[in-house]
PDB file of N, CA and C in Angstrom:
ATOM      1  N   UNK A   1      -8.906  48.284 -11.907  1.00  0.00           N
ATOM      2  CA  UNK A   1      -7.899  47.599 -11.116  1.00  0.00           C
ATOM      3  C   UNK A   1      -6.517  47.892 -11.693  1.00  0.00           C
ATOM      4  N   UNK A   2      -5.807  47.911 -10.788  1.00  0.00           N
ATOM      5  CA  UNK A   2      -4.861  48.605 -11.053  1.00  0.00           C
ATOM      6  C   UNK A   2      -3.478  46.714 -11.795  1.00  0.00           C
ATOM      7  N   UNK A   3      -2.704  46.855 -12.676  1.00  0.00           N
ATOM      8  CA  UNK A   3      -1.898  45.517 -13.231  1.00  0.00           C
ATOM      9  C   UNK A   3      -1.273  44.945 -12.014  1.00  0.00           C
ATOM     10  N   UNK A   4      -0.576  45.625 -11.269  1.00  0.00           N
ATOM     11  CA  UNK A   4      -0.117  45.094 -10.053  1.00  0.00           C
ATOM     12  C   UNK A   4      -1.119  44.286  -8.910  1.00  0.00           C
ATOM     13  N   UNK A   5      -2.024  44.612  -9.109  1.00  0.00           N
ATOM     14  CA  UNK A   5      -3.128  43.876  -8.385  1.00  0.00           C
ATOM     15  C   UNK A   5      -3.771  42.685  -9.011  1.00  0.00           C
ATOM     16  N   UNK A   6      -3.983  42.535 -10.088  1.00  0.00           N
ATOM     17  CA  UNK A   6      -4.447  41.530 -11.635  1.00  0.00           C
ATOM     18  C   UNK A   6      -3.251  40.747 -11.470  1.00  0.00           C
ATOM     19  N   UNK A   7      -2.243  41.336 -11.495  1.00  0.00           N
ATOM     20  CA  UNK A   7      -0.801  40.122 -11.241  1.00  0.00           C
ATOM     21  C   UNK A   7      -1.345  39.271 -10.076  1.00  0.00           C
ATOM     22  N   UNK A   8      -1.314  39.933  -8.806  1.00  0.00           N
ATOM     23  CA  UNK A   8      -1.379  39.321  -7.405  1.00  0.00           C
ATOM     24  C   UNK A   8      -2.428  38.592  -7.528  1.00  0.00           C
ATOM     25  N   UNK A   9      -3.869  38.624  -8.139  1.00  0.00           N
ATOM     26  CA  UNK A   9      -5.071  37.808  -8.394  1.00  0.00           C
ATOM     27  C   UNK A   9      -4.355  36.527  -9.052  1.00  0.00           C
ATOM     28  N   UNK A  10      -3.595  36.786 -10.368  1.00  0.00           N
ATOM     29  CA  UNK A  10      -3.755  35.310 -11.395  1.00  0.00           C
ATOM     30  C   UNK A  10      -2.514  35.130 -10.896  1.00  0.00           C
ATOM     31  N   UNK A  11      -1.517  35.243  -9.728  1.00  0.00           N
ATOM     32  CA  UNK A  11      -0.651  34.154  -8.636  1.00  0.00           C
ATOM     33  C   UNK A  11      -1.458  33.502  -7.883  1.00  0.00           C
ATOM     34  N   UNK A  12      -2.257  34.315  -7.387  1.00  0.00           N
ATOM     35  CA  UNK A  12      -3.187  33.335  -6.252  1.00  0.00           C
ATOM     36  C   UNK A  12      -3.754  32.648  -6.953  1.00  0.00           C
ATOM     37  N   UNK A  13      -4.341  32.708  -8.153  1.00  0.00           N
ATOM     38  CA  UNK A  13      -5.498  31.933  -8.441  1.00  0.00           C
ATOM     39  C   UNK A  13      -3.979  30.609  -9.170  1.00  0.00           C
ATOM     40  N   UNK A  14      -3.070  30.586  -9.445  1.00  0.00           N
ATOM     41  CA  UNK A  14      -2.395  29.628 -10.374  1.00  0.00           C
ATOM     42  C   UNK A  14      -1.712  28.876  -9.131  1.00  0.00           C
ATOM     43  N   UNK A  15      -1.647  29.219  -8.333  1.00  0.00           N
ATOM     44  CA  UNK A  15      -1.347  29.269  -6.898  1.00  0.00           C
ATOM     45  C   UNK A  15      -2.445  27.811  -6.316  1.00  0.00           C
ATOM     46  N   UNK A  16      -3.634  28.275  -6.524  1.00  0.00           N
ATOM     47  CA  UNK A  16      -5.032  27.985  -5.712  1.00  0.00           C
ATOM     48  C   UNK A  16      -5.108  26.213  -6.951  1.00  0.00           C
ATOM     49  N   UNK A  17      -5.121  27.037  -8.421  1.00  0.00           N
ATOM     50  CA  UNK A  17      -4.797  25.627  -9.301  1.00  0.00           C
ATOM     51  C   UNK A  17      -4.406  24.683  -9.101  1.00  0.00           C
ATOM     52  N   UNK A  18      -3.407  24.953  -8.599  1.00  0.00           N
ATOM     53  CA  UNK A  18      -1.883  23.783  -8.460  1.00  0.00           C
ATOM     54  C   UNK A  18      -2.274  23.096  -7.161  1.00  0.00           C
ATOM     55  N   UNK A  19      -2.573  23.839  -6.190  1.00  0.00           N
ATOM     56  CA  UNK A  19      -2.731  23.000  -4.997  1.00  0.00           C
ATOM     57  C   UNK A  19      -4.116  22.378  -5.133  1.00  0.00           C
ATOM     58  N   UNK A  20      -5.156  22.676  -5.409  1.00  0.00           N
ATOM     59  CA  UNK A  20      -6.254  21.741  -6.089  1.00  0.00           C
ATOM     60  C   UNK A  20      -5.467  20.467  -6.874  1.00  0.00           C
ATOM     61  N   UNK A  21      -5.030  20.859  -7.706  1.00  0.00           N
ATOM     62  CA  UNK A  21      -4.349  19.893  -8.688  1.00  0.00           C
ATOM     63  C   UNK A  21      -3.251  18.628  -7.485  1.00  0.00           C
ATOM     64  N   UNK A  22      -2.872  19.407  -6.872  1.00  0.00           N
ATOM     65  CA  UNK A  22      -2.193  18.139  -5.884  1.00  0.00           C
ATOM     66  C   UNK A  22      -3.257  17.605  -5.022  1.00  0.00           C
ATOM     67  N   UNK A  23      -3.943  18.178  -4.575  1.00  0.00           N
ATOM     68  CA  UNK A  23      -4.929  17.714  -3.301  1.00  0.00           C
ATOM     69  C   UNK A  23      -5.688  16.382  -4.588  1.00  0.00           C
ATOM     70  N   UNK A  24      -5.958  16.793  -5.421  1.00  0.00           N
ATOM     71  CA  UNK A  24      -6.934  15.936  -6.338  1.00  0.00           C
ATOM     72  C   UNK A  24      -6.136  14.846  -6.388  1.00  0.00           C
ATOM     73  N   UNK A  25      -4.652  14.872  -6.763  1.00  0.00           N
ATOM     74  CA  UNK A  25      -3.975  13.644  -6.697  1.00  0.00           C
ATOM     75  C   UNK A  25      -3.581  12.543  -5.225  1.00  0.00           C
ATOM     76  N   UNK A  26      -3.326  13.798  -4.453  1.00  0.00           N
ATOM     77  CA  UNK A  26      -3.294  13.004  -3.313  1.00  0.00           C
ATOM     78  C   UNK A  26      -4.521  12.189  -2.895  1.00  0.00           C
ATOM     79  N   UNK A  27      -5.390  13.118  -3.416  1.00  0.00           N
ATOM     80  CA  UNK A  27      -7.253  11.780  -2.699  1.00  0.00           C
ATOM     81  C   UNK A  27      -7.615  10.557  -3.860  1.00  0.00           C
ATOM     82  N   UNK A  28      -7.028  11.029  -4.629  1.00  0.00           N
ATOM     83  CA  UNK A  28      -6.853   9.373  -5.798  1.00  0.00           C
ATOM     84  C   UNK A  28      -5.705   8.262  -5.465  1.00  0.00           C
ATOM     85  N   UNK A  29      -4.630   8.852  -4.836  1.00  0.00           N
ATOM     86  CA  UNK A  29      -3.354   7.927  -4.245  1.00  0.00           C
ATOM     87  C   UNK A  29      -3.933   6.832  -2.668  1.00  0.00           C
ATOM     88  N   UNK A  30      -4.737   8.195  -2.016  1.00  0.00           N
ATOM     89  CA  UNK A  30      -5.875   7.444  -0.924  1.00  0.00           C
ATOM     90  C   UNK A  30      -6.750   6.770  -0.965  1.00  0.00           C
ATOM     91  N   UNK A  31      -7.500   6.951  -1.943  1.00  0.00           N
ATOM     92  CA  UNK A  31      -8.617   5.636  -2.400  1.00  0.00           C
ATOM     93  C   UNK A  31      -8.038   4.349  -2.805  1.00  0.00           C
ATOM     94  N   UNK A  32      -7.146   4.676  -3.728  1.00  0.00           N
ATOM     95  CA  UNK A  32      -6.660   3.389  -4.119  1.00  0.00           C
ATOM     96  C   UNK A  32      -6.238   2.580  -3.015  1.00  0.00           C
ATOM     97  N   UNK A  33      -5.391   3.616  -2.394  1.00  0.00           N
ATOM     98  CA  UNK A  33      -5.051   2.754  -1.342  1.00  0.00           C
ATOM     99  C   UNK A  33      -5.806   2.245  -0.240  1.00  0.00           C
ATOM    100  N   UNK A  34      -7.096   2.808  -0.019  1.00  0.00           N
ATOM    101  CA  UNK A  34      -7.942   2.231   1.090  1.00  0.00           C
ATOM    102  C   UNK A  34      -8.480   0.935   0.196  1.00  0.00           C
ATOM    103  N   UNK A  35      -8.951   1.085  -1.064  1.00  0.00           N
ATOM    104  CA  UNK A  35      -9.393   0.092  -1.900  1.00  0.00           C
ATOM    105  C   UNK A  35      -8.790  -1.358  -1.532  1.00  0.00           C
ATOM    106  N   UNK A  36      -7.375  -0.934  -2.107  1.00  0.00           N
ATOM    107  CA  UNK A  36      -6.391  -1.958  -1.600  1.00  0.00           C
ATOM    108  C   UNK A  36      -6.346  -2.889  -0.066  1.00  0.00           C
ATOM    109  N   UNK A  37      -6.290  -2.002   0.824  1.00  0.00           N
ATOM    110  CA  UNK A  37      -6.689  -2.664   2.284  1.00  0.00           C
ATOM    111  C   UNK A  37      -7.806  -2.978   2.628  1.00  0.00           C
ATOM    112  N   UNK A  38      -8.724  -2.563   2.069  1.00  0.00           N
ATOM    113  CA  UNK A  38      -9.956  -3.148   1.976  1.00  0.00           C
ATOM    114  C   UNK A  38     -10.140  -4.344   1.196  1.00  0.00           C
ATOM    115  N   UNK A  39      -9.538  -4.863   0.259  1.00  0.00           N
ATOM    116  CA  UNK A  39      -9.814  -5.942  -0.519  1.00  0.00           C
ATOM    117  C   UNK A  39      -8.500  -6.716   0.556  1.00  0.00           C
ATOM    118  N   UNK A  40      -7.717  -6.514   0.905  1.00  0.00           N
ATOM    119  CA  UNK A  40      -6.632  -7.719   1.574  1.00  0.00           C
ATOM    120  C   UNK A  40      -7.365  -7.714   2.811  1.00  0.00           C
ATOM    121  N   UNK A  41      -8.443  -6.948   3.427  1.00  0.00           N
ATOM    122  CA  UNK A  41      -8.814  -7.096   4.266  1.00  0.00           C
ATOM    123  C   UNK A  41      -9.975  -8.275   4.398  1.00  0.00           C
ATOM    124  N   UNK A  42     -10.593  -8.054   3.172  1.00  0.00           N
ATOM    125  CA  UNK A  42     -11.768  -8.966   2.978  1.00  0.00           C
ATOM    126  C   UNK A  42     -10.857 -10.411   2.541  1.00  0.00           C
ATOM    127  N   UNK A  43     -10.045 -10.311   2.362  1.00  0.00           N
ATOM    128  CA  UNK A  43      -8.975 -11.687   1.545  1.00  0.00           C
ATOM    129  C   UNK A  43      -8.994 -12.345   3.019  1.00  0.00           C
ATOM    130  N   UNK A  44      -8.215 -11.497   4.222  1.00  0.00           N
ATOM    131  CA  UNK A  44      -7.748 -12.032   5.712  1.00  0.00           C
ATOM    132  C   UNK A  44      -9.062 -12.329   5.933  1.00  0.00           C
ATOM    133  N   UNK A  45      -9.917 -11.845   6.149  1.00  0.00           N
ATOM    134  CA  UNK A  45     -11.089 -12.481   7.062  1.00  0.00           C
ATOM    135  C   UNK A  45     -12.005 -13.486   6.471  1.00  0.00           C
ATOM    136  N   UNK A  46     -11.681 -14.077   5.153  1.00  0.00           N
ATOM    137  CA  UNK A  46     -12.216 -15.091   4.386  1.00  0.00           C
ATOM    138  C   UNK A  46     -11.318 -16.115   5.155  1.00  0.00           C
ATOM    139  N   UNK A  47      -9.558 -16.095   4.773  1.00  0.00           N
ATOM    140  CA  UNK A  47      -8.936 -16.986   5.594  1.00  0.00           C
ATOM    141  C   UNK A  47      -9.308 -17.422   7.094  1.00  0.00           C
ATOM    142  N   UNK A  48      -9.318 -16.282   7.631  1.00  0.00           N
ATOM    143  CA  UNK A  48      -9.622 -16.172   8.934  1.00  0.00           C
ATOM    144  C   UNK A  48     -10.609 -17.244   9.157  1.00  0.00           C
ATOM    145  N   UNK A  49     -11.985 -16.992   8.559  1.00  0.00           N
ATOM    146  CA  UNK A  49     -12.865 -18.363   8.483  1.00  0.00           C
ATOM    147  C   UNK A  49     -12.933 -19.510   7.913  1.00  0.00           C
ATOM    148  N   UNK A  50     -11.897 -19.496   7.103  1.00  0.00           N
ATOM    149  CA  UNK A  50     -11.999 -20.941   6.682  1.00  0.00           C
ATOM    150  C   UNK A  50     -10.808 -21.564   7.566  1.00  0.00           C
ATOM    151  N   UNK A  51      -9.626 -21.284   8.084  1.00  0.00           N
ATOM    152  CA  UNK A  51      -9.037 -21.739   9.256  1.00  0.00           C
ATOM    153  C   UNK A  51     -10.406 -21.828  10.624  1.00  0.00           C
ATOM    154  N   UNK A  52     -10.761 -20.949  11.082  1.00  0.00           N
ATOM    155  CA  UNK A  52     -11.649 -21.385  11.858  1.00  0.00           C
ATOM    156  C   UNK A  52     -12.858 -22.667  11.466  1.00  0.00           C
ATOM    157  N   UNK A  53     -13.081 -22.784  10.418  1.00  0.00           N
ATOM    158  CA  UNK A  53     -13.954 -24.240   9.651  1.00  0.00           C
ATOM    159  C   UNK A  53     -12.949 -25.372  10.242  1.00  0.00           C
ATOM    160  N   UNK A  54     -11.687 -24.862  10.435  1.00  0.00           N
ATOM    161  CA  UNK A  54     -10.905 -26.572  10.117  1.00  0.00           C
ATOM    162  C   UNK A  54     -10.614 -26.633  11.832  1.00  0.00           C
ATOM    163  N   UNK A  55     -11.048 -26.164  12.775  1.00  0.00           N
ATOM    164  CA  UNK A  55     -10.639 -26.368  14.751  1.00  0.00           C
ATOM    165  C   UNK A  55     -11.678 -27.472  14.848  1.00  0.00           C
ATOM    166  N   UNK A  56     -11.503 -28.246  15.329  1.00  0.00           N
ATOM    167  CA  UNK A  56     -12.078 -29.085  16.147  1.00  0.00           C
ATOM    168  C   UNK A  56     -13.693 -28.484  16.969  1.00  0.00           C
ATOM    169  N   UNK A  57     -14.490 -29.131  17.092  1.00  0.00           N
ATOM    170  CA  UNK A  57     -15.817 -28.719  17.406  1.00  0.00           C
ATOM    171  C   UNK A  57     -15.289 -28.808  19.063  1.00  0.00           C
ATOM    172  N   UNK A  58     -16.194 -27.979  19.769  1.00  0.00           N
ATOM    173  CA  UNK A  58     -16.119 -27.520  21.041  1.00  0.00           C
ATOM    174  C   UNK A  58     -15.366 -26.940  21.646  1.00  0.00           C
ATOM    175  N   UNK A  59     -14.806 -25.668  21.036  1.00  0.00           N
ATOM    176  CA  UNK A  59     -13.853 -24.342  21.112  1.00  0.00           C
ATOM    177  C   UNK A  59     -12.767 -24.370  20.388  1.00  0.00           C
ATOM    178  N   UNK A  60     -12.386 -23.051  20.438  1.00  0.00           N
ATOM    179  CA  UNK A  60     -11.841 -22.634  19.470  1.00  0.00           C
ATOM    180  C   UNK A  60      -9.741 -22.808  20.099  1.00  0.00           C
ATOM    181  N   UNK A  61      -9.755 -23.594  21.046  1.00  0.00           N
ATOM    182  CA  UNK A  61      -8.221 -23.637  21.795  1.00  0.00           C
ATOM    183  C   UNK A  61      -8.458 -25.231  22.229  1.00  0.00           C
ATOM    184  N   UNK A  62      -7.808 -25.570  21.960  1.00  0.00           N
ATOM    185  CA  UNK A  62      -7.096 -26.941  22.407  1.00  0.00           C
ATOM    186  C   UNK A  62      -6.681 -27.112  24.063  1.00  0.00           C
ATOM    187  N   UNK A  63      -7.130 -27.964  24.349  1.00  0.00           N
ATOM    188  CA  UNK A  63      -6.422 -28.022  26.410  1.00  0.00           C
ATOM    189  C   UNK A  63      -4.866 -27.774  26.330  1.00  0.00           C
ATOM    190  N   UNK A  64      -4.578 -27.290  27.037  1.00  0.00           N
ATOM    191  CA  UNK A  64      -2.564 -27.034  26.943  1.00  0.00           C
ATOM    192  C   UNK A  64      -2.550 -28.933  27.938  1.00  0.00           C
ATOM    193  N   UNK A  65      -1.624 -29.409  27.617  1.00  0.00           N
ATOM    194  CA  UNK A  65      -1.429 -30.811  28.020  1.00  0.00           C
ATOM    195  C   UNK A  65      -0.812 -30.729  29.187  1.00  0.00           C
ATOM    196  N   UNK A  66      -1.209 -31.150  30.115  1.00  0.00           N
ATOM    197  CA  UNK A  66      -0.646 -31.484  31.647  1.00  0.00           C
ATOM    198  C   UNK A  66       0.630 -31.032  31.920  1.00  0.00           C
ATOM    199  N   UNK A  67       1.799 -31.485  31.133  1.00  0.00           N
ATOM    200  CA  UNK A  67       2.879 -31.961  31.335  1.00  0.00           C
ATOM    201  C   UNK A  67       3.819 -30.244  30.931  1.00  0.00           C
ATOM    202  N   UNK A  68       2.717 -29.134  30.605  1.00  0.00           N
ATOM    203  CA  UNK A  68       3.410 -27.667  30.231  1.00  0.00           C
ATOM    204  C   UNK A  68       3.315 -26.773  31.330  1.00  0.00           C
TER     205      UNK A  68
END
């Protein structure tokens, strides 16, 4: 192989490194962050039911009062 060609290989390949090396960071910045909405998600829908514990038995809406 000729050096000019061995050059063009170990660019691509330092090339190919680096963007591995970002992609790897970017899918660790994404987990966390789904992690994250996933746990505030499970936080909201705990609230969610324990507000629904506290409505009045026999639906979940109140009559709107005559007079609206």
């Amino acid at each position: 192989m000729s050096d000019e060609r061995i050059m063009r290989l170990e660019e691509k390949l330092a090339f190919q490194e680096h963007t591995i090396a970002e992609l790897n960071d970017a899918l660790v910045r994404q987990q966390q962050r789904l992690e994250l909405l996933d746990q505030r998600s499970r936080q909201l829908m705990e609230r969610v039911r324990q507000l629904a514990e506290r409505l009045p038995e026999g639906g979940e809406h109140e009559e709107i009062p005559p007079h609206y």
